[in-house]
Protein backbone atom coordinates (compact mmCIF):
# COMPACT_ATOMS: atom_id res chain seq x y z
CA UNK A 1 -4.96 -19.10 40.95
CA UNK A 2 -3.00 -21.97 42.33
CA UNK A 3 -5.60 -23.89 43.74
CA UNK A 4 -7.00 -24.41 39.88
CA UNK A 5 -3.11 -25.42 39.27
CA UNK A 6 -1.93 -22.58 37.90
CA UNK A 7 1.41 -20.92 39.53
CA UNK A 8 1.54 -17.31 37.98
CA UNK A 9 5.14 -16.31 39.42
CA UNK A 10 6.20 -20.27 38.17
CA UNK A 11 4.84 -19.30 34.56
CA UNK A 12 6.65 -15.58 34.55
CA UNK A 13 10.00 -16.91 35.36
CA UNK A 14 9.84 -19.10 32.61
CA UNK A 15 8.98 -17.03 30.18
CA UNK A 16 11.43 -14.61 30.98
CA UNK A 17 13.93 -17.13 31.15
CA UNK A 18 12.99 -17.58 27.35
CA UNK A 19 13.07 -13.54 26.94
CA UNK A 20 16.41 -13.03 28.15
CA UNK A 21 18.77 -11.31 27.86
CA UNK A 22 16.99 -7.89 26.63
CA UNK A 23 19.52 -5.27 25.58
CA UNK A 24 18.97 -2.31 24.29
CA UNK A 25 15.05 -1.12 24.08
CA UNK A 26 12.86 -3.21 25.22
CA UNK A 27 8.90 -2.73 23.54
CA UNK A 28 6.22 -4.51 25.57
CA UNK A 29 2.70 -5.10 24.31
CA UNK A 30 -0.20 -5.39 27.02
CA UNK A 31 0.75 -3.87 29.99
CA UNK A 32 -1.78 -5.34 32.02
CA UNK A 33 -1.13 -4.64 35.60
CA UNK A 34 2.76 -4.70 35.26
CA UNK A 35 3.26 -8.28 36.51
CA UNK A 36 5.72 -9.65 34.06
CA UNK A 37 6.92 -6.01 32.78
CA UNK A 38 7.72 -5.77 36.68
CA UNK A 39 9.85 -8.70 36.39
CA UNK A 40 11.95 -8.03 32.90
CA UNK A 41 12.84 -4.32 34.83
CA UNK A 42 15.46 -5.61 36.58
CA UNK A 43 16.92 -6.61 33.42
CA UNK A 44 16.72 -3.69 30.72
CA UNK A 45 18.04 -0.60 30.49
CA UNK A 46 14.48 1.21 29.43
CA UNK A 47 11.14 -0.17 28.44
CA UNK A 48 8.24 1.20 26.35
CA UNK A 49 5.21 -0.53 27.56
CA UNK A 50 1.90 -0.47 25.46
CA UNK A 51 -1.93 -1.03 26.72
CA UNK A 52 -4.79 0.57 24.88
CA UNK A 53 -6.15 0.59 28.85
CA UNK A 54 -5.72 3.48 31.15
CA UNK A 55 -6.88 1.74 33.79
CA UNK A 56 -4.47 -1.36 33.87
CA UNK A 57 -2.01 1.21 33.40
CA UNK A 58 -2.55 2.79 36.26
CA UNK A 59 -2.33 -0.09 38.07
CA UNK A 60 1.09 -1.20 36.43
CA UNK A 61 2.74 2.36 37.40
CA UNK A 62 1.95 1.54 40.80
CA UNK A 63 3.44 -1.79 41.13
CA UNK A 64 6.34 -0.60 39.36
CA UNK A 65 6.84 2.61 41.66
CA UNK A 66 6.62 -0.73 44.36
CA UNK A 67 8.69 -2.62 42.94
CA UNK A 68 11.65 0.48 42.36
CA UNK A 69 11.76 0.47 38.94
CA UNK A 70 9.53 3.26 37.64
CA UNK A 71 12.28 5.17 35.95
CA UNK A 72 13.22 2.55 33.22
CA UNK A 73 9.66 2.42 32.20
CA UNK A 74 7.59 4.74 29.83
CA UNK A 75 3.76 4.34 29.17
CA UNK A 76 2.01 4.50 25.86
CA UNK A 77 -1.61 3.95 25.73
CA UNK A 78 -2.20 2.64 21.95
CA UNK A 79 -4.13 0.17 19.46
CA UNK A 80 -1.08 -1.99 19.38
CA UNK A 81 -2.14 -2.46 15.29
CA UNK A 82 -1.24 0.91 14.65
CA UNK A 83 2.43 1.82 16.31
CA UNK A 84 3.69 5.35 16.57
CA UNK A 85 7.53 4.71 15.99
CA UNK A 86 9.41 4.50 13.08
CA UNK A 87 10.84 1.77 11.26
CA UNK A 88 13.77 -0.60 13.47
CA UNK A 89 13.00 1.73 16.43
CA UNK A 90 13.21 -1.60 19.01
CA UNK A 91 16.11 -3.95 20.45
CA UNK A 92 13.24 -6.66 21.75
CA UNK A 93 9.71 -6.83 21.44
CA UNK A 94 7.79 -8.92 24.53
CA UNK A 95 4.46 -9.74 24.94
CA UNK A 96 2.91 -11.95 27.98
CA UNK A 97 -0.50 -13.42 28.26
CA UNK A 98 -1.77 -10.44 26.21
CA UNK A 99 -2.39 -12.04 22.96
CA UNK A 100 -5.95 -13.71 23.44
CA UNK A 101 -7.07 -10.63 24.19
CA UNK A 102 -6.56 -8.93 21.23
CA UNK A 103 -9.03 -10.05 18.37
CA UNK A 104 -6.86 -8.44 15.20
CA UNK A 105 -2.77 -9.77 17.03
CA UNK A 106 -2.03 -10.77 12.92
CA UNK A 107 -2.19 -7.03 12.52
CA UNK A 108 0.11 -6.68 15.54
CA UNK A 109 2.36 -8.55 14.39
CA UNK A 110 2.49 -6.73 11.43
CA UNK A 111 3.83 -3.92 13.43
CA UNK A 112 6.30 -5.51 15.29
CA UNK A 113 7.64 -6.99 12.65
CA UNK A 114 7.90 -3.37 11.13
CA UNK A 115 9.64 -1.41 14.35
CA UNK A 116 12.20 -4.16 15.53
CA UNK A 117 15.53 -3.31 14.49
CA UNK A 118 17.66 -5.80 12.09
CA UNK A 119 19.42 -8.59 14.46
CA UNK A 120 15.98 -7.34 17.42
CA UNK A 121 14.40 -10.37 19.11
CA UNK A 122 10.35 -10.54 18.62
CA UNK A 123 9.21 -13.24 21.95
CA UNK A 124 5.57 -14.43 22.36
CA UNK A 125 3.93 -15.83 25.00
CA UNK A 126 0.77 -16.69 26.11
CA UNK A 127 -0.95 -19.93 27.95
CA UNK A 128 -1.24 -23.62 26.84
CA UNK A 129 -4.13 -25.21 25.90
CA UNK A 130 -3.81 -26.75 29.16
CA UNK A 131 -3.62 -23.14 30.82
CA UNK A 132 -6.68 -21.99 29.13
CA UNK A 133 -8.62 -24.81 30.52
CA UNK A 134 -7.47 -23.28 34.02
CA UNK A 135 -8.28 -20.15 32.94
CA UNK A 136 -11.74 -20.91 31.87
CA UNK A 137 -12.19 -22.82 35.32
CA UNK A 138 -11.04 -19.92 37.34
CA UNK A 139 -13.55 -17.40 35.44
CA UNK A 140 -16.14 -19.57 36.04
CA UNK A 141 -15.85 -19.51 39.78
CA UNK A 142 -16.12 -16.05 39.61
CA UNK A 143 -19.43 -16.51 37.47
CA UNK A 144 -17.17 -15.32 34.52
CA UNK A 145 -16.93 -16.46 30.87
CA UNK A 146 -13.28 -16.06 30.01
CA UNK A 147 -13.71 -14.90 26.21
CA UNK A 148 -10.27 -14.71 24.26
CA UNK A 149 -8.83 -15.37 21.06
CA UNK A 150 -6.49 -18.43 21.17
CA UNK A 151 -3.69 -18.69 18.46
CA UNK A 152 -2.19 -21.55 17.41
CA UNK A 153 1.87 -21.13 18.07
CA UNK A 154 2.79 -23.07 15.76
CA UNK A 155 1.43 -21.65 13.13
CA UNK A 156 2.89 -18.56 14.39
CA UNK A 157 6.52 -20.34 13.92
CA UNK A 158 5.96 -21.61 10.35
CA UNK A 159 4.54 -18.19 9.60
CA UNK A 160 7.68 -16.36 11.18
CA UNK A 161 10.30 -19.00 9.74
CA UNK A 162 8.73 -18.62 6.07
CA UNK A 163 9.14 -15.01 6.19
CA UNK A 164 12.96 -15.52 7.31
CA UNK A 165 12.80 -15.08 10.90
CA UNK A 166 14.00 -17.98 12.99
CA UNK A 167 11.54 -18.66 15.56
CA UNK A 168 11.96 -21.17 18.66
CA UNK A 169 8.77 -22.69 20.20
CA UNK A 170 9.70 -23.42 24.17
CA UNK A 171 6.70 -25.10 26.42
CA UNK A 172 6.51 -25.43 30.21
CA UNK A 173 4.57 -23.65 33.59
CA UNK A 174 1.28 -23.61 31.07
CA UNK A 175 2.99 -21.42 28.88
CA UNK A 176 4.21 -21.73 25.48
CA UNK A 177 6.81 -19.24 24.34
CA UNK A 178 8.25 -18.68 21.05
CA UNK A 179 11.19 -16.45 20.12
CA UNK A 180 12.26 -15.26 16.40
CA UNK A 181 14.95 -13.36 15.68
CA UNK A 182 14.49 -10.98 12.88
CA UNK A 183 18.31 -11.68 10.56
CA UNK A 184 20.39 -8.35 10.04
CA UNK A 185 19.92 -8.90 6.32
CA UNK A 186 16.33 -8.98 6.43
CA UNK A 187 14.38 -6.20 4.77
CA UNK A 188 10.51 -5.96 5.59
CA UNK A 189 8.82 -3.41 3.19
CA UNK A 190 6.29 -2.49 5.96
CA UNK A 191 4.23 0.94 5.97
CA UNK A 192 2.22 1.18 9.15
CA UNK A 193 -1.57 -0.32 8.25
CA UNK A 194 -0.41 -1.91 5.46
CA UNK A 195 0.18 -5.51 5.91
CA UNK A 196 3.45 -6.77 4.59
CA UNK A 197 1.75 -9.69 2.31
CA UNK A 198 0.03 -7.15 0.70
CA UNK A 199 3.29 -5.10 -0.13
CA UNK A 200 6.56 -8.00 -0.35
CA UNK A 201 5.56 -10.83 -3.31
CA UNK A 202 5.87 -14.62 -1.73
CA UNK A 203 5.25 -14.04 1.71
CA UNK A 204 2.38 -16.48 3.19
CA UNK A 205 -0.78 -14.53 4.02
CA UNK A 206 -2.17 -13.99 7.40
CA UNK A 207 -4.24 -17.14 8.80
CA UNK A 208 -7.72 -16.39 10.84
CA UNK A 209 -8.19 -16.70 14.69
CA UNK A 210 -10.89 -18.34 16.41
CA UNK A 211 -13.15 -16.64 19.28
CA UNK A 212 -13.44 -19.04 22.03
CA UNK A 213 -16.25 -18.90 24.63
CA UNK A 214 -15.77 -21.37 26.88
């Protein structure tokens, strides 16, 4: 990937830099193969890790067992839109390069916002417009079309910050990162599949994604 100008262990470090510190329990959405939930180990005290993959799991347990840290680390394999915990179950909530793959993340979100505890940390990451472009080139090498969803992060901010979360926007290594901190006074009416504009008056709706082929 770096000969298209893309530095993967460059772009990790600084979006864990952004992530840390991660007390508590840590919930990860898109495993993947365990790159970047391989890196925050070293930091937590136990992570949840979700994928609705099997495969990519698979892989991730065995660059964790590599990399020492399989016992902090517990695999769920689950439509991140529909999470099995309770209410406030989660210190932090992480998700890297994961989100333009998942068509219905507003939905996600929905969840997270639901299972993070009062005073939790919700951080999102994905690639820049500029690391898309790279992604699209590299694909195409390999006689790929890189299909995602691309989400605009700031609209993800205003969204976060009119529902009372504050929310930092950080950009650098082709990644833009944003952290929001969900306030200990904050009350979310969530019930799992029920969106929370549908259930708390005055909070902004949902906006639409776009499908990109390149």
């Amino acid at each position: 990937m770096k000969r298209f100008g893309y530095d993967f262990a460059a772009g990790v470090q600084f979006v864990l830099a952004h992530a840390l510190p991660l007390p508590g329990s840590v919930l990860e959405i898109g495993t993947g193969k365990g790159r970047f939930m391989v890196a925050m180990a070293p930091h937590v005290k136990k992570m949840t890790t979700v994928d609705i993959s099997a495969e990519e799991q698979r892989c991730a347990r065995l660059n964790a067992c590599y990399a020492g840290v399989k016992t902090k680390i517990k695999y769920v394999i689950q439509d991140a839109a529909c999470l099995p915990w309770p209410d406030r179950t989660f210190d932090v909530e992480v998700t890297m390069n994961a989100m333009h793959h998942i068509p219905h993340f507003f939905q996600v979100l929905e969840e997270l916002q639901r299972v993070v505890k009062p005073g939790g940390k919700l951080v999102l990451a994905d690639f820049s417009p500029r690391g898309f472009q790279i992604m699209a080139r590299f694909h195409r090498s390999e006689s790929k079309i890189h299909e995602h969803h691309r989400y605009d992060f700031r609209d993800l901010q205003k969204l976060l910050r009119d529902r009372g979360w504050p929310a930092q926007l950080q950009k650098g290594k082709l990644q833009e990162v944003l952290v929001a901190w969900r306030l200990a006074n904050l009350a979310l009416p969530c019930t799992p599949g029920m969106p929370v504009a549908s259930l708390a008056k005055g909070l902004p709706p949902l906006p639409a994604t776009t499908t990109i082929k390149p």
